[in-house]
N, C-alpha and C. Protein backbone atom coordinates (compact mmCIF):
# COMPACT_ATOMS: atom_id res chain seq x y z
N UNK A 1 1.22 -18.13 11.80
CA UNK A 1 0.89 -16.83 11.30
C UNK A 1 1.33 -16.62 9.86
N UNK A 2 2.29 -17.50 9.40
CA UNK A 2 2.41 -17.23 8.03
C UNK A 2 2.31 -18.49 7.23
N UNK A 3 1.88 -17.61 6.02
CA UNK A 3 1.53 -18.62 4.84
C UNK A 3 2.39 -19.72 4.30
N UNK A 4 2.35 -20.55 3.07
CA UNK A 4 2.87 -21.20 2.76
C UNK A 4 3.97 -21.24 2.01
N UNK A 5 4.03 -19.59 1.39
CA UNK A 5 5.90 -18.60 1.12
C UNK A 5 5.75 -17.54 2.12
N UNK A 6 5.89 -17.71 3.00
CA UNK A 6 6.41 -17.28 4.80
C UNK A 6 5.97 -16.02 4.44
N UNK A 7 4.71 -15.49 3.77
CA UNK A 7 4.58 -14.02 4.53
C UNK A 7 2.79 -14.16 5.01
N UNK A 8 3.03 -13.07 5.95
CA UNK A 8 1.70 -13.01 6.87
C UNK A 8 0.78 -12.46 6.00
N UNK A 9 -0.35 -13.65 6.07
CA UNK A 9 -1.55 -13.03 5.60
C UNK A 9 -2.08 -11.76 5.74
N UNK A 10 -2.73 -10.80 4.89
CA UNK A 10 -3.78 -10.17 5.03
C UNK A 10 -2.95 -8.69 5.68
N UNK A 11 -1.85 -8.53 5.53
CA UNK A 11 -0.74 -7.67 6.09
C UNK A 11 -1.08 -6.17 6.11
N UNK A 12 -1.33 -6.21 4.56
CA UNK A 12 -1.51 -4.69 4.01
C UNK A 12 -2.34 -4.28 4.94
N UNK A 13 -3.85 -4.60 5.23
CA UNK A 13 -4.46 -3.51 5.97
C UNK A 13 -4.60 -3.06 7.09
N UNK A 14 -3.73 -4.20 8.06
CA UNK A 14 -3.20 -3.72 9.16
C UNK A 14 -2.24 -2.89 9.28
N UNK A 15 -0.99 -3.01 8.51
CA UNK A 15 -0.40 -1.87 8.23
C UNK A 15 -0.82 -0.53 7.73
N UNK A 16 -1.61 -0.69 7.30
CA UNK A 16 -2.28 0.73 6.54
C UNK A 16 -2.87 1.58 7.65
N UNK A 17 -3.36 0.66 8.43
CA UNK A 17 -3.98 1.42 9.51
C UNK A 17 -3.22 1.87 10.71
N UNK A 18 -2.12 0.91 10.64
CA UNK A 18 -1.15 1.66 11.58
C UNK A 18 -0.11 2.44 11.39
N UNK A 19 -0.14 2.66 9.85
CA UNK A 19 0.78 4.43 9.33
C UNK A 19 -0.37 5.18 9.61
N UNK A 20 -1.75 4.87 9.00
CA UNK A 20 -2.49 6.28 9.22
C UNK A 20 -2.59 6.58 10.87
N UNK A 21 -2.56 5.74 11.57
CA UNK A 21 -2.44 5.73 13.54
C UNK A 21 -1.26 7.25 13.60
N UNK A 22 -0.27 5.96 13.11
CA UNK A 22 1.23 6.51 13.85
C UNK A 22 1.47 8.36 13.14
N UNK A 23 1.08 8.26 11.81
CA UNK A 23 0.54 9.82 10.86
C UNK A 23 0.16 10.48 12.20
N UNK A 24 -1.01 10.00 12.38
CA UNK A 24 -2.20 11.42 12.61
C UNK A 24 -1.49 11.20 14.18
N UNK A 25 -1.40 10.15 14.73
CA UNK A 25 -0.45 10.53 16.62
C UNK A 25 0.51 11.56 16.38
N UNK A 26 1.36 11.56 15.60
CA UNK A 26 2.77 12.64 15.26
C UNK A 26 2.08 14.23 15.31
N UNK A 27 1.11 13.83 14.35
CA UNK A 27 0.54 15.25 13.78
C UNK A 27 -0.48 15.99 15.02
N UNK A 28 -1.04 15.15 15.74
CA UNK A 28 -1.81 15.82 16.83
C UNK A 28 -0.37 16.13 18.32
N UNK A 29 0.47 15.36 18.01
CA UNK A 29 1.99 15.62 19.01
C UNK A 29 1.48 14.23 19.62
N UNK A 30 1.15 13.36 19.73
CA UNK A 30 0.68 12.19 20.85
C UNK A 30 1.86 11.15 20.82
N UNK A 31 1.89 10.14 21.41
CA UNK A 31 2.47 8.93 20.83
C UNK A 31 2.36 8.25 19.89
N UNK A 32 3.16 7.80 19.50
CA UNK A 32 2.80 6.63 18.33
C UNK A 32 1.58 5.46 18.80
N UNK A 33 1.20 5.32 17.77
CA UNK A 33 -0.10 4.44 17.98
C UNK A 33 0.49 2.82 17.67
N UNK A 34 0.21 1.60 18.35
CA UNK A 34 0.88 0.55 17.69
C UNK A 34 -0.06 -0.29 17.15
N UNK A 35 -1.07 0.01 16.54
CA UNK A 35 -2.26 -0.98 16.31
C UNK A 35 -1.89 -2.47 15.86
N UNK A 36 -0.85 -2.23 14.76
CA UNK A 36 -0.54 -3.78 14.20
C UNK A 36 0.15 -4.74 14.78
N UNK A 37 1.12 -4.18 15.81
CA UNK A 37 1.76 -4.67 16.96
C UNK A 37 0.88 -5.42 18.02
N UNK A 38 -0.57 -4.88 18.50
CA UNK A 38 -1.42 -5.14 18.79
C UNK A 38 -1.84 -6.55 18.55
N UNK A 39 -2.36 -5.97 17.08
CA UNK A 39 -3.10 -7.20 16.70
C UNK A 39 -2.33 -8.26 16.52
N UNK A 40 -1.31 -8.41 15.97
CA UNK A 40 -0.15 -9.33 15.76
C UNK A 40 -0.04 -10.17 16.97
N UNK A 41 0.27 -9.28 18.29
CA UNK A 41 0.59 -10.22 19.40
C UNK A 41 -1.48 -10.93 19.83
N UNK A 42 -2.13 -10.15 19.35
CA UNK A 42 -3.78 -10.86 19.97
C UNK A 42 -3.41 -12.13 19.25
N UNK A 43 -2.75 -11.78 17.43
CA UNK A 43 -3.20 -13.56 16.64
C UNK A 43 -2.41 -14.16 16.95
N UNK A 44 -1.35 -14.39 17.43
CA UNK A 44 -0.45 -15.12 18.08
C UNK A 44 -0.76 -15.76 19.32
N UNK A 45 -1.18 -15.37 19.84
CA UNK A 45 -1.63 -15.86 21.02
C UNK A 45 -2.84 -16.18 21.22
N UNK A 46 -3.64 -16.32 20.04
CA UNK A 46 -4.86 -17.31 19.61
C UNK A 46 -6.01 -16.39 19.62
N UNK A 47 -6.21 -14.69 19.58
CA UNK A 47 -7.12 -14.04 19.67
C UNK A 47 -8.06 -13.96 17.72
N UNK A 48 -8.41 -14.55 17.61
CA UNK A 48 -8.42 -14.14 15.99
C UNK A 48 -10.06 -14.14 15.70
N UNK A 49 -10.77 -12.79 16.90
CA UNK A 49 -12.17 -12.66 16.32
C UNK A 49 -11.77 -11.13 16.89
N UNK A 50 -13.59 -10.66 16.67
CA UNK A 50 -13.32 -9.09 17.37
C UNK A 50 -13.64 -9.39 18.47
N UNK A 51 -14.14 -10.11 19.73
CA UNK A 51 -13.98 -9.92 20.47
C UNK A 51 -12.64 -10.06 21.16
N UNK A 52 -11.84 -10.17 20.35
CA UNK A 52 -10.10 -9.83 20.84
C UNK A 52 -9.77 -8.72 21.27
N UNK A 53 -10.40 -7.57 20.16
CA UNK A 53 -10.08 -6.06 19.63
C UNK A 53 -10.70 -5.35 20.70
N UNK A 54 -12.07 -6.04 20.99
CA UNK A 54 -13.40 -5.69 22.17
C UNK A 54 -12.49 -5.49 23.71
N UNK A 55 -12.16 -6.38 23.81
CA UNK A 55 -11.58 -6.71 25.18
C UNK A 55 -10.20 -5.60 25.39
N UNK A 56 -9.39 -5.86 24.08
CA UNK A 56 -8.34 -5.20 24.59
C UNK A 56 -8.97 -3.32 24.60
N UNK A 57 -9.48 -2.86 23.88
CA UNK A 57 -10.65 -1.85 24.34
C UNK A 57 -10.79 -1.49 25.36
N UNK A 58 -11.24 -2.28 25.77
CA UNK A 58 -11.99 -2.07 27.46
C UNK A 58 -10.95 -2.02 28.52
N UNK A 59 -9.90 -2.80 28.09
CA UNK A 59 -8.56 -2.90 29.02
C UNK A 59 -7.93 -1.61 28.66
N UNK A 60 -7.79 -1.10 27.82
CA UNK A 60 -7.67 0.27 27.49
C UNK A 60 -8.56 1.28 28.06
N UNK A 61 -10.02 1.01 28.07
CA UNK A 61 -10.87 2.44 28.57
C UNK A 61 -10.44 2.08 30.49
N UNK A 62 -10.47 0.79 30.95
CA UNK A 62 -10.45 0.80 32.14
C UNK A 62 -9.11 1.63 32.79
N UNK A 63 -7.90 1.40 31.79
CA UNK A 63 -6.68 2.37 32.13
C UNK A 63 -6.58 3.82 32.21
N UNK A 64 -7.48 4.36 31.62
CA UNK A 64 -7.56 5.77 31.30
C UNK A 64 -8.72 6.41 32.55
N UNK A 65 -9.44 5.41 32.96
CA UNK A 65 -10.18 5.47 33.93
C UNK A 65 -8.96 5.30 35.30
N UNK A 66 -8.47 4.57 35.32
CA UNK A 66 -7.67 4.07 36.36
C UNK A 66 -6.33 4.71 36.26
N UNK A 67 -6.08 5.72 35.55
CA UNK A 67 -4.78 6.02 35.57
C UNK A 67 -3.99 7.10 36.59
N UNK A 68 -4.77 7.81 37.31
CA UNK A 68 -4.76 8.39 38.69
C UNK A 68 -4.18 7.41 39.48
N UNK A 69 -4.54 6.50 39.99
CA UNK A 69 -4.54 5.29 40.93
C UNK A 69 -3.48 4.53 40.23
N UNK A 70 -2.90 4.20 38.95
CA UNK A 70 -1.79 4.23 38.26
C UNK A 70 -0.10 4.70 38.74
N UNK A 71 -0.93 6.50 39.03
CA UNK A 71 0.58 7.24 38.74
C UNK A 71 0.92 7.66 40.57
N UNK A 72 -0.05 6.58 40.91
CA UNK A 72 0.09 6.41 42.71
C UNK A 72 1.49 5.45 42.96
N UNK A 73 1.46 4.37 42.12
CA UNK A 73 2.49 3.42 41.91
C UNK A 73 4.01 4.12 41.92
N UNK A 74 4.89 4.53 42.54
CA UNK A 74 6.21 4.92 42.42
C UNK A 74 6.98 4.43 41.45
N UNK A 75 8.21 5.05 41.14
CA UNK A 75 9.08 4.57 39.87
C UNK A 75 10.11 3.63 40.03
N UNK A 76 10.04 3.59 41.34
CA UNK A 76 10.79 2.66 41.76
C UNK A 76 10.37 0.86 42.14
N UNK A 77 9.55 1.02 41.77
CA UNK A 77 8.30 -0.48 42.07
C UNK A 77 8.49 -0.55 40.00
N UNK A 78 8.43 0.21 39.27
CA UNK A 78 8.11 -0.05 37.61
C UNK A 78 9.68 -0.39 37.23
N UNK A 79 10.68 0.21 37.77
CA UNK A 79 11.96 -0.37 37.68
C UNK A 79 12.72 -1.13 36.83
N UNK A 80 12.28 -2.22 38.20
CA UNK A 80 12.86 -3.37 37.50
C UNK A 80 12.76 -3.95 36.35
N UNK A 81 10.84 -3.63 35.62
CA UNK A 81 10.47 -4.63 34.55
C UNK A 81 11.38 -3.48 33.54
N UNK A 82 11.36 -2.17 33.91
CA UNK A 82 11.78 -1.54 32.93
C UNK A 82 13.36 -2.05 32.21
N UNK A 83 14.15 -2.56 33.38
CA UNK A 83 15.78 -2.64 33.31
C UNK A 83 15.71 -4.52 32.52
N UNK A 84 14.74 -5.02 33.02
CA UNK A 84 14.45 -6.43 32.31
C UNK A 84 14.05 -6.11 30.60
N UNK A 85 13.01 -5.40 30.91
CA UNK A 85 12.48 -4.82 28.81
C UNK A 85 13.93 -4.74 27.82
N UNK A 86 14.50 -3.28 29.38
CA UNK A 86 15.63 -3.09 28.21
C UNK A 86 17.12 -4.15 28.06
N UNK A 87 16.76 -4.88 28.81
CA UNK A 87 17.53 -6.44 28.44
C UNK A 87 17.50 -7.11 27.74
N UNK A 88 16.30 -7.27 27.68
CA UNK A 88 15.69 -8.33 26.44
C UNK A 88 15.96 -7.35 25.26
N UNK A 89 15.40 -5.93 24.68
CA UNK A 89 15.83 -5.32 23.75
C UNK A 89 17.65 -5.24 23.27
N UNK A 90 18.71 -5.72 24.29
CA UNK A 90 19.90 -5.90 23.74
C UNK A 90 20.04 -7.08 23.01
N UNK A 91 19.33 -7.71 23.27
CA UNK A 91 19.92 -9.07 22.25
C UNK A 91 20.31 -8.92 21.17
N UNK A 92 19.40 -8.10 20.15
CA UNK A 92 19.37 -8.21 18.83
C UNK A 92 21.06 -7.22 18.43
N UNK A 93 21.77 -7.03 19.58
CA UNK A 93 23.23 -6.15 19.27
C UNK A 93 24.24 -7.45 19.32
N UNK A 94 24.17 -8.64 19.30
CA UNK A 94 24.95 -9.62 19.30
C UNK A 94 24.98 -9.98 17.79
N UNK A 95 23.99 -10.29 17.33
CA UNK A 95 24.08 -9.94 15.52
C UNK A 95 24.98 -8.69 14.92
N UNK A 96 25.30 -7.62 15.51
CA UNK A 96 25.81 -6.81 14.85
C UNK A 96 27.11 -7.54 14.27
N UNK A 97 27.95 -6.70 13.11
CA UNK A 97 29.47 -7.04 12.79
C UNK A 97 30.46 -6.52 13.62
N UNK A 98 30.80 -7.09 14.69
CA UNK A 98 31.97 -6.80 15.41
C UNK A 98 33.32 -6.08 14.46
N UNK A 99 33.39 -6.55 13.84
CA UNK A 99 34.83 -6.29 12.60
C UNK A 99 34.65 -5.11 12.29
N UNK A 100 33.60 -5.10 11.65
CA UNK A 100 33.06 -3.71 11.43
C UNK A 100 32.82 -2.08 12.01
N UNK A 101 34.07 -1.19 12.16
CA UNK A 101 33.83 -0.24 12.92
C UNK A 101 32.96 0.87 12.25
N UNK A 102 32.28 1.03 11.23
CA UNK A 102 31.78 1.58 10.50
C UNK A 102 30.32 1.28 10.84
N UNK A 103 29.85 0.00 11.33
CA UNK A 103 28.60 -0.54 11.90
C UNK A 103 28.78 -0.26 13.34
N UNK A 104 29.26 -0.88 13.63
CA UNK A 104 29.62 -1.13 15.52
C UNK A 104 30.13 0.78 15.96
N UNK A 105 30.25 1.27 15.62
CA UNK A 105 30.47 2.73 16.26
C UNK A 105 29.06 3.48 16.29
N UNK A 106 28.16 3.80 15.17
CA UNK A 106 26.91 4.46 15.26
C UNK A 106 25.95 3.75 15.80
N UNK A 107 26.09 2.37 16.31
CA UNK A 107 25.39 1.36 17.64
C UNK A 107 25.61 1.52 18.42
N UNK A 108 26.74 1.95 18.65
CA UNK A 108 27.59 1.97 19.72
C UNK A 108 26.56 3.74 20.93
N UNK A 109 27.06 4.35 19.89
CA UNK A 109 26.49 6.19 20.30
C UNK A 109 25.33 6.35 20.41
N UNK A 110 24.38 5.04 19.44
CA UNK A 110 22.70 5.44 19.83
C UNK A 110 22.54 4.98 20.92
N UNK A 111 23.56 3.39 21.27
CA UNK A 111 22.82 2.56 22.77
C UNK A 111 23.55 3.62 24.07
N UNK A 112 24.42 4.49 23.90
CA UNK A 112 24.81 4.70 24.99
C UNK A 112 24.55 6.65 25.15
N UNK A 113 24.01 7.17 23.82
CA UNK A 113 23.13 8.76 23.43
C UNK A 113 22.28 8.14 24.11
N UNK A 114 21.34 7.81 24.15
CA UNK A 114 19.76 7.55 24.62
C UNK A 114 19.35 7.60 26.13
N UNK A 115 20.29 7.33 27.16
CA UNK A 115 20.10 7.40 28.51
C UNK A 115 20.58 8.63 28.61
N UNK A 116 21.85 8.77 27.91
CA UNK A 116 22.75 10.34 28.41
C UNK A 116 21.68 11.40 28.08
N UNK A 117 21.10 11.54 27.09
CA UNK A 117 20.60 12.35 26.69
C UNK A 117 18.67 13.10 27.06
N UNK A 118 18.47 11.01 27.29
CA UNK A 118 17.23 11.34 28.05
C UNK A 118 16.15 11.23 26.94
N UNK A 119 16.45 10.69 26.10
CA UNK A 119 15.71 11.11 24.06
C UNK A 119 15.91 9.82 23.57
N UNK A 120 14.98 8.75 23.49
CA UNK A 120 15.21 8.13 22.32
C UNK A 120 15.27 8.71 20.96
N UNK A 121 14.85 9.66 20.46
CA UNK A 121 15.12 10.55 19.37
C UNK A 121 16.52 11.01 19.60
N UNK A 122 17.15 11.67 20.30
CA UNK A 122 18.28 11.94 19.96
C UNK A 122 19.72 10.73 20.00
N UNK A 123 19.22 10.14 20.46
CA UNK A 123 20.26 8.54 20.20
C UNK A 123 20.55 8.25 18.96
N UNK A 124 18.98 8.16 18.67
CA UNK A 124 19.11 7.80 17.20
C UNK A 124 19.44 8.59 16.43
N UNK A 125 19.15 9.92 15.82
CA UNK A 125 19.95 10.97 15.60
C UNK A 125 21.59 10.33 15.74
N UNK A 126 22.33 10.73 17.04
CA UNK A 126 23.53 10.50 16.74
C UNK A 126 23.96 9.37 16.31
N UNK A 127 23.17 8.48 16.45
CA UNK A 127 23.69 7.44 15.45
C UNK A 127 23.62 7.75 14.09
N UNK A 128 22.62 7.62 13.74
CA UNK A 128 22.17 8.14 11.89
C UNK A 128 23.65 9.23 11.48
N UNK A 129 23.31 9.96 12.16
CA UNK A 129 24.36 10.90 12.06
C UNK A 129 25.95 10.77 11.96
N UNK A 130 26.21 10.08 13.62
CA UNK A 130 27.86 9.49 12.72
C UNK A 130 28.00 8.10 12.14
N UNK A 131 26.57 7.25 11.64
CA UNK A 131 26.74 6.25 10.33
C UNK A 131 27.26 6.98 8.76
N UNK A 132 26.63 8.07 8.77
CA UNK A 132 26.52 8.79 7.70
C UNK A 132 28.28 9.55 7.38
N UNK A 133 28.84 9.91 8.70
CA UNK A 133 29.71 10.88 8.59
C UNK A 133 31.00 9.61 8.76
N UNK A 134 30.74 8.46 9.64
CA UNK A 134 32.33 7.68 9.35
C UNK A 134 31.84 6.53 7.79
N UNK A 135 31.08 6.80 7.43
CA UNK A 135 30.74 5.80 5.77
C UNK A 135 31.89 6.91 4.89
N UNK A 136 31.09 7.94 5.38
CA UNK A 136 31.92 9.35 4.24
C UNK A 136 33.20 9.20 4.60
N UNK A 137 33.35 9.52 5.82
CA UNK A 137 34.82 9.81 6.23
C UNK A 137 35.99 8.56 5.75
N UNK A 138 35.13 7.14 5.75
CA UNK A 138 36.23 5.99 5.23
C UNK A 138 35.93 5.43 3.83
N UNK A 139 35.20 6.51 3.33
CA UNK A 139 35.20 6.10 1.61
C UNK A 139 34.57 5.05 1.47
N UNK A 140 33.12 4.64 1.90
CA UNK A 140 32.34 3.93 1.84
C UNK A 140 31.00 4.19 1.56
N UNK A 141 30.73 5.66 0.43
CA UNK A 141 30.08 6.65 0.90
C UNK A 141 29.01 5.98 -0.41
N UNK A 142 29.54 4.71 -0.85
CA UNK A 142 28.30 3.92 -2.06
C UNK A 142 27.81 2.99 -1.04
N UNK A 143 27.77 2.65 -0.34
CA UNK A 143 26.77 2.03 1.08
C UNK A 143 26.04 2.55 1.18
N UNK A 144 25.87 3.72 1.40
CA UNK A 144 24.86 5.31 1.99
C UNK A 144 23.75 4.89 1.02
N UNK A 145 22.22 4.89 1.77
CA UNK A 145 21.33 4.82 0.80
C UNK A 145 20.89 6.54 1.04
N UNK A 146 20.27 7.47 -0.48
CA UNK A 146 19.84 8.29 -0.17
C UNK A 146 19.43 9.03 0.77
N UNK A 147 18.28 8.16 1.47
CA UNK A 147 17.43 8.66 2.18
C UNK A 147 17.94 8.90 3.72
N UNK A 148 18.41 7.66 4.15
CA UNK A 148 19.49 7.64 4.84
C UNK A 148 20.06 9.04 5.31
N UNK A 149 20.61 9.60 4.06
CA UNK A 149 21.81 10.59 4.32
C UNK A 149 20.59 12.11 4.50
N UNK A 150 19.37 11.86 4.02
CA UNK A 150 18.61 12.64 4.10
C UNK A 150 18.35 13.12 5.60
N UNK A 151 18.04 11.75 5.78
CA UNK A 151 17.48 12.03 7.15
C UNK A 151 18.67 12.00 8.25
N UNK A 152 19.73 12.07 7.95
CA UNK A 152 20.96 12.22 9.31
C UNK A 152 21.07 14.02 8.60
N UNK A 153 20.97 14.43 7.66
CA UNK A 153 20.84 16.04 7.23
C UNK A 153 19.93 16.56 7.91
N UNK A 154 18.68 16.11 8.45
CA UNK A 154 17.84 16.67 8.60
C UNK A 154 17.78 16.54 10.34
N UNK A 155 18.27 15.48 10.78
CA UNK A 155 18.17 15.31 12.44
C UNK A 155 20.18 15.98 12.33
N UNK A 156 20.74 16.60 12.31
CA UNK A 156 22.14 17.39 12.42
C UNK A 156 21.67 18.49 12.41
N UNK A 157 20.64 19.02 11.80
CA UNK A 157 19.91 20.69 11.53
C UNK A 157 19.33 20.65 13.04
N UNK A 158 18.98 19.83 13.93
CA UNK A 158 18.20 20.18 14.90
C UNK A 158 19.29 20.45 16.02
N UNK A 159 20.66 19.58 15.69
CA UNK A 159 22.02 20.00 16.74
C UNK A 159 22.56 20.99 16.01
N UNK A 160 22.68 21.66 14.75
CA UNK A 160 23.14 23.25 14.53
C UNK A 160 22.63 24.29 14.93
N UNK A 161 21.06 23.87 14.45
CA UNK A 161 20.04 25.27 15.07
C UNK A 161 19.48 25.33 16.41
């Protein structure tokens, strides 16, 4: 999938199309849309015409058709793959800096905010939030990128108000 200085061909306009997705899902209230995620896993796995795009389509209209007969399935049968997903999603916390309590604490509050709370949004929130406030609090507050601090200002306004 990637070129000959390791970046993926042809990138931009799949991405483009999956901010304007994930845009207009937010703005109508829907889910996020994952189009490039999509396509990424079709070319990987050797899909690289439109009848890739065709198919997964149809596997899509047949779900929306079938989704009655879907929500027949109990939550207790979806379970397991769910507790396996979120297994495989811990890995990437073994990379973190252990040493580091300034890293390892706002990881710490999003992986264990997120069930308590019932919100992947608010996990993250309290993380963002006390990254921002123990950087400040231990004088590390030239780490902080702008935006960063923007957006833990702006998800803290939703736990004041």
């Amino acid at each position: 999938m990637l070129d000959e200085e390791g970046r993926i061909p042809r990138v931009k306009p799949a991405l483009f199309a999956d901010a304007i997705g994930t845009t207009m899902g937010a703005v109508l209230g829907t889910s996020t849309v994952t189009t490039y995620v999509e396509s990424a896993s079709g070319v990987a796995e050797g899909g690289r015409t439109g009848l890739t795009a065709l198919s997964t389509s149809v596997c899509f209209l047949l779900a929306l058709v079938l989704a009655p007969v879907f929500l027949m399935i109990p939550p207790a049968a979806t379970a397991s793959a769910l507790v396996v997903v979120g297994a495989m999603m811990m890995t990437p916390i073994a990379s973190i800096r252990m040493d580091d309590m300034s890293e390892l604490v706002p990881v710490f509050l999003t992986v264990t905010m997120i069930p308590f709370t019932y919100s992947i949004a608010e996990g993250i929130a309290f993380g963002m939030i006390s990254y921002v406030v123990i950087k400040v609090g231990s004088g590390r507050w030239k780490d902080l990128n702008w935006f960063v601090v923007f957006v833990a200002a702006v998800m803290s306004l939703r736990f004041v108000l």
